[in-house]
C-alpha atoms as a PDB file:
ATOM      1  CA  UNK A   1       0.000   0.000   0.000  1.00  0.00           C
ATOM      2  CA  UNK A   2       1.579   3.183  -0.994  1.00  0.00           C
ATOM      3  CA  UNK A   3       1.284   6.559   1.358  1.00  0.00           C
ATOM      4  CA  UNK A   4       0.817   9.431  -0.289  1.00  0.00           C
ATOM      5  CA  UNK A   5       1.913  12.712   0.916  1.00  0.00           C
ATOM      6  CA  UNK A   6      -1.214  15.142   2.098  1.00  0.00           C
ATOM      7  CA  UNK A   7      -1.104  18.077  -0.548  1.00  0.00           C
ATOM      8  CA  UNK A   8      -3.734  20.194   1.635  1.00  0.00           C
ATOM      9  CA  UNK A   9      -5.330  19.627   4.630  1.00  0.00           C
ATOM     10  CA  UNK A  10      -8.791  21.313   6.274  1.00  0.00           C
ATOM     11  CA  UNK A  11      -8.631  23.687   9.071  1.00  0.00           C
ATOM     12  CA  UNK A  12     -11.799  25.464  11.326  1.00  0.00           C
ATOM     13  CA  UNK A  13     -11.717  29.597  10.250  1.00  0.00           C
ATOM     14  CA  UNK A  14     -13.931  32.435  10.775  1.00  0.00           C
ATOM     15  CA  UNK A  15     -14.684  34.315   7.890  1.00  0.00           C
ATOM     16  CA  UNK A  16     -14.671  38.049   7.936  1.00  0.00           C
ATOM     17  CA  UNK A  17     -15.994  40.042   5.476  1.00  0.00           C
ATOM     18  CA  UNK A  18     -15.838  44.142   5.190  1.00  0.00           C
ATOM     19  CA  UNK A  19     -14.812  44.124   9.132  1.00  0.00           C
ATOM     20  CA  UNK A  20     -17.640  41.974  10.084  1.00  0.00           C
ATOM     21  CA  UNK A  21     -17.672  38.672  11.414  1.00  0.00           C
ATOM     22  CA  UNK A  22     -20.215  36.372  11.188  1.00  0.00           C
ATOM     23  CA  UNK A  23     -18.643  34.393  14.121  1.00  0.00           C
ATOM     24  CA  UNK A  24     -19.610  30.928  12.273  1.00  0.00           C
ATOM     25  CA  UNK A  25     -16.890  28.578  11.754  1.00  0.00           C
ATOM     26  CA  UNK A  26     -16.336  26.900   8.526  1.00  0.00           C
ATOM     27  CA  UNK A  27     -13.503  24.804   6.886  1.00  0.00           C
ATOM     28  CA  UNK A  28     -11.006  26.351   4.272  1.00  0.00           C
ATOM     29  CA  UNK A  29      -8.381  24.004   2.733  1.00  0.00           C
ATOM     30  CA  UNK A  30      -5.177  25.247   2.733  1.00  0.00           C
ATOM     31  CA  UNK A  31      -1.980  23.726   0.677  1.00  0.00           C
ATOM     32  CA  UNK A  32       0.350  21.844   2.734  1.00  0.00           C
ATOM     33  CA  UNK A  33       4.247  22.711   2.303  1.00  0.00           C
ATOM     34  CA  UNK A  34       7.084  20.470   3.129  1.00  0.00           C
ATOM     35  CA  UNK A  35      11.145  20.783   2.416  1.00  0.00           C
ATOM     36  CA  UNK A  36      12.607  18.482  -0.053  1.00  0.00           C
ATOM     37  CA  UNK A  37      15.674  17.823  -0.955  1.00  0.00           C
ATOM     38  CA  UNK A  38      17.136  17.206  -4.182  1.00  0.00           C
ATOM     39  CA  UNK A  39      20.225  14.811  -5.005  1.00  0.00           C
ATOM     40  CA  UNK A  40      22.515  14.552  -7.635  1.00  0.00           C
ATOM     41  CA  UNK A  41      24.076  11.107  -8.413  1.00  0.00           C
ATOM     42  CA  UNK A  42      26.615   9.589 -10.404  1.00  0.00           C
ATOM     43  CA  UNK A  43      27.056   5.811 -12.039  1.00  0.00           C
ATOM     44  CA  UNK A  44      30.348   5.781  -9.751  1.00  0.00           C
ATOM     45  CA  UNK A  45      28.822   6.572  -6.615  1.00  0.00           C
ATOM     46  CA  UNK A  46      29.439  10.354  -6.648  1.00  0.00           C
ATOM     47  CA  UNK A  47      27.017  12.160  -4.675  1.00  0.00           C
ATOM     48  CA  UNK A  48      26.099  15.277  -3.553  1.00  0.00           C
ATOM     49  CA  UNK A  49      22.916  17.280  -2.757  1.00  0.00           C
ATOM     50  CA  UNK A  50      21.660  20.004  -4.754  1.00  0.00           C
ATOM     51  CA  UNK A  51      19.058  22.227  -3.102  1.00  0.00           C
ATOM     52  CA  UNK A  52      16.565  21.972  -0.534  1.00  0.00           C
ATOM     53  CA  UNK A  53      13.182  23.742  -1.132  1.00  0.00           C
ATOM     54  CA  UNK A  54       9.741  24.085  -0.322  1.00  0.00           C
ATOM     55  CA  UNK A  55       6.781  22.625  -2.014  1.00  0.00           C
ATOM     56  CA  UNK A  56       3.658  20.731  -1.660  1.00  0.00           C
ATOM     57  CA  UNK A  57       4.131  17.328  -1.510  1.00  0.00           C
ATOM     58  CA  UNK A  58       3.481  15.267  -5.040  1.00  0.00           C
ATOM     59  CA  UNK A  59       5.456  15.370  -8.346  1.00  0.00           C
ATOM     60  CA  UNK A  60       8.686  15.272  -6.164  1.00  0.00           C
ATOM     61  CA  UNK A  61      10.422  13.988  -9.194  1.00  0.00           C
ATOM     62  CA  UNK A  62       8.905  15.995 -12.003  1.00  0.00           C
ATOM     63  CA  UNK A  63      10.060  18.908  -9.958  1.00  0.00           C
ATOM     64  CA  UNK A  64      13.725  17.494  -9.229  1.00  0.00           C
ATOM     65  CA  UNK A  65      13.975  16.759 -13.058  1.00  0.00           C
ATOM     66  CA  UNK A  66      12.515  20.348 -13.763  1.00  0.00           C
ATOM     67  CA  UNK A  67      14.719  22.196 -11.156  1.00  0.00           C
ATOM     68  CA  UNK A  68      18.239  20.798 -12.526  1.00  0.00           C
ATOM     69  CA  UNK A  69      16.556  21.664 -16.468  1.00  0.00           C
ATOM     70  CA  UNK A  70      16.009  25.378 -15.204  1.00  0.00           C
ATOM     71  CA  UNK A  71      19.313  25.650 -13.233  1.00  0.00           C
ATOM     72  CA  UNK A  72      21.396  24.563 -16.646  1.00  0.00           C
ATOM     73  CA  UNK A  73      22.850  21.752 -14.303  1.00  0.00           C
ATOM     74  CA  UNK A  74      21.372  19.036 -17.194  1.00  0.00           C
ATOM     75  CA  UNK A  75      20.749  20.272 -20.330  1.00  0.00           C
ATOM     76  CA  UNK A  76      17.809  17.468 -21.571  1.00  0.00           C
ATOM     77  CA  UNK A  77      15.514  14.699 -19.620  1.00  0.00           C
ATOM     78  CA  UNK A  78      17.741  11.833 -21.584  1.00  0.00           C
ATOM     79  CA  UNK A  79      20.715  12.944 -19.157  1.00  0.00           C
ATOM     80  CA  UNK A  80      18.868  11.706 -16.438  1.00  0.00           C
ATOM     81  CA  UNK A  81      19.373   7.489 -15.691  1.00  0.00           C
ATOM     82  CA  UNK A  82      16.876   7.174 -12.760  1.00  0.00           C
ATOM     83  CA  UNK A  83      14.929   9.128 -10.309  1.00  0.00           C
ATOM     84  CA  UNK A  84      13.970   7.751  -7.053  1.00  0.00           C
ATOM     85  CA  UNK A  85      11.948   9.640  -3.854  1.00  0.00           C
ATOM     86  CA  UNK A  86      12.624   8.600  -0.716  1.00  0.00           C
ATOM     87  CA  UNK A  87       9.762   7.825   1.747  1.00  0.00           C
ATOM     88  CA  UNK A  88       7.046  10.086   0.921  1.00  0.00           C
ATOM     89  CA  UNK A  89       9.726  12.115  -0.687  1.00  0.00           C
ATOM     90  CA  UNK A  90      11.393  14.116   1.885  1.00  0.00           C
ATOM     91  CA  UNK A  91      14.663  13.594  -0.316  1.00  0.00           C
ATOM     92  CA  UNK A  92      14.628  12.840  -4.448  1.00  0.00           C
ATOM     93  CA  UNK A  93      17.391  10.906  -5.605  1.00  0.00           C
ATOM     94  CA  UNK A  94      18.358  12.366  -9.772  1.00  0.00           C
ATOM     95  CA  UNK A  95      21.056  10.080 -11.283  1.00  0.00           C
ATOM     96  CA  UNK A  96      22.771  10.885 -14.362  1.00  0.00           C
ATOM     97  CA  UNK A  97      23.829   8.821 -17.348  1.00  0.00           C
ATOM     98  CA  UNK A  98      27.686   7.810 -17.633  1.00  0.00           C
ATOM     99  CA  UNK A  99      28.554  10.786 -20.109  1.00  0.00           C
ATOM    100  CA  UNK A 100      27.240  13.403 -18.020  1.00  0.00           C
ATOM    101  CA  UNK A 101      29.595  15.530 -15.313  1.00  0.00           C
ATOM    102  CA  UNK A 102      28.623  18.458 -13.539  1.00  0.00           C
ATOM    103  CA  UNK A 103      30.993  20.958 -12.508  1.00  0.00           C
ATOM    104  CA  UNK A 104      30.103  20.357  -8.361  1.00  0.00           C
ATOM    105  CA  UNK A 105      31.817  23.983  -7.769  1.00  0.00           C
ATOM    106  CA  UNK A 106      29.285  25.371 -10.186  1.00  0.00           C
ATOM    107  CA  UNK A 107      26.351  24.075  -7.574  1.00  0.00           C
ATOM    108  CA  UNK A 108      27.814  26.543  -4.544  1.00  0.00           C
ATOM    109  CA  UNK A 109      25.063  28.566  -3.391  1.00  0.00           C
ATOM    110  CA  UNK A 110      27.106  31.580  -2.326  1.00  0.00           C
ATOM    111  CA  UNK A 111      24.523  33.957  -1.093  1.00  0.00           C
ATOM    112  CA  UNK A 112      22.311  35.161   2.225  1.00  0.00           C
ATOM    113  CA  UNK A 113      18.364  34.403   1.947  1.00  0.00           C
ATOM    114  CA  UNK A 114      16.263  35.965   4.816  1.00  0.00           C
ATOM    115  CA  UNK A 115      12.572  35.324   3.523  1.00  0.00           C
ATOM    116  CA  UNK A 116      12.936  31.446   4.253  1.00  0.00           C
ATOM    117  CA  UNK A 117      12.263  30.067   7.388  1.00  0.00           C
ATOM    118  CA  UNK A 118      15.374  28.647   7.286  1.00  0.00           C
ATOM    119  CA  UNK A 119      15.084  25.143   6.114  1.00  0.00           C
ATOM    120  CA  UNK A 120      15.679  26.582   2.057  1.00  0.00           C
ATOM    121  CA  UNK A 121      18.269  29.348   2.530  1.00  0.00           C
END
């Protein structure tokens, strides 16, 4: 049986509308968000992670795949060998074919983020 990662979940608010409250509860869904991290991989056993960001849970590896596209770390999808999430994808695992090397120096994030809460920056 697989587990699948909650992408929202339903909590109690009270709406208020122009300053007025109606002081009745009702249930809003709101999306869930969740770090992940993403791993780079070689055939010989290279490794090294890549980012960790936020998202809500679900297409882990879509997103991995799409992130090293958009960062010019792989330049097509037929660079990639495998992709595998672990548990309910808390890390994704991106292994590249033999012919493909990354210059790992190039991946240094050298930079100060305050908007995060931390986890990301």
């Amino acid at each position: 049986m697989a587990i699948e990662a909650r992408r929202s979940v339903d909590v109690p608010v009270v709406r208020v509308r122009a300053g007025l409250t109606n002081e009745q509860t009702t249930l809003d869904s709101l999306a869930c968000e969740e770090p992940v991290e993403i791993r780079l991989g070689y055939r010989d056993g290279t490794k090294r992670s890549v980012a960790i960001t936020m998202r809500t849970p679900g297409d882990d590896a879509e997103l991995a795949v799409g992130f090293l596209l958009s960062e010019g770390i792989i330049r097509s999808r037929e660079e990639v060998s495998r992709v595998t999430c672990q548990g309910i994808s808390s890390s994704v695992h991106v292994e590249l074919t033999d012919d493909v090397r990354v210059e790992l120096g190039r991946l240094e994030r050298h930079f100060y983020a305050t908007s995060s809460c931390g986890v990301c920056g």
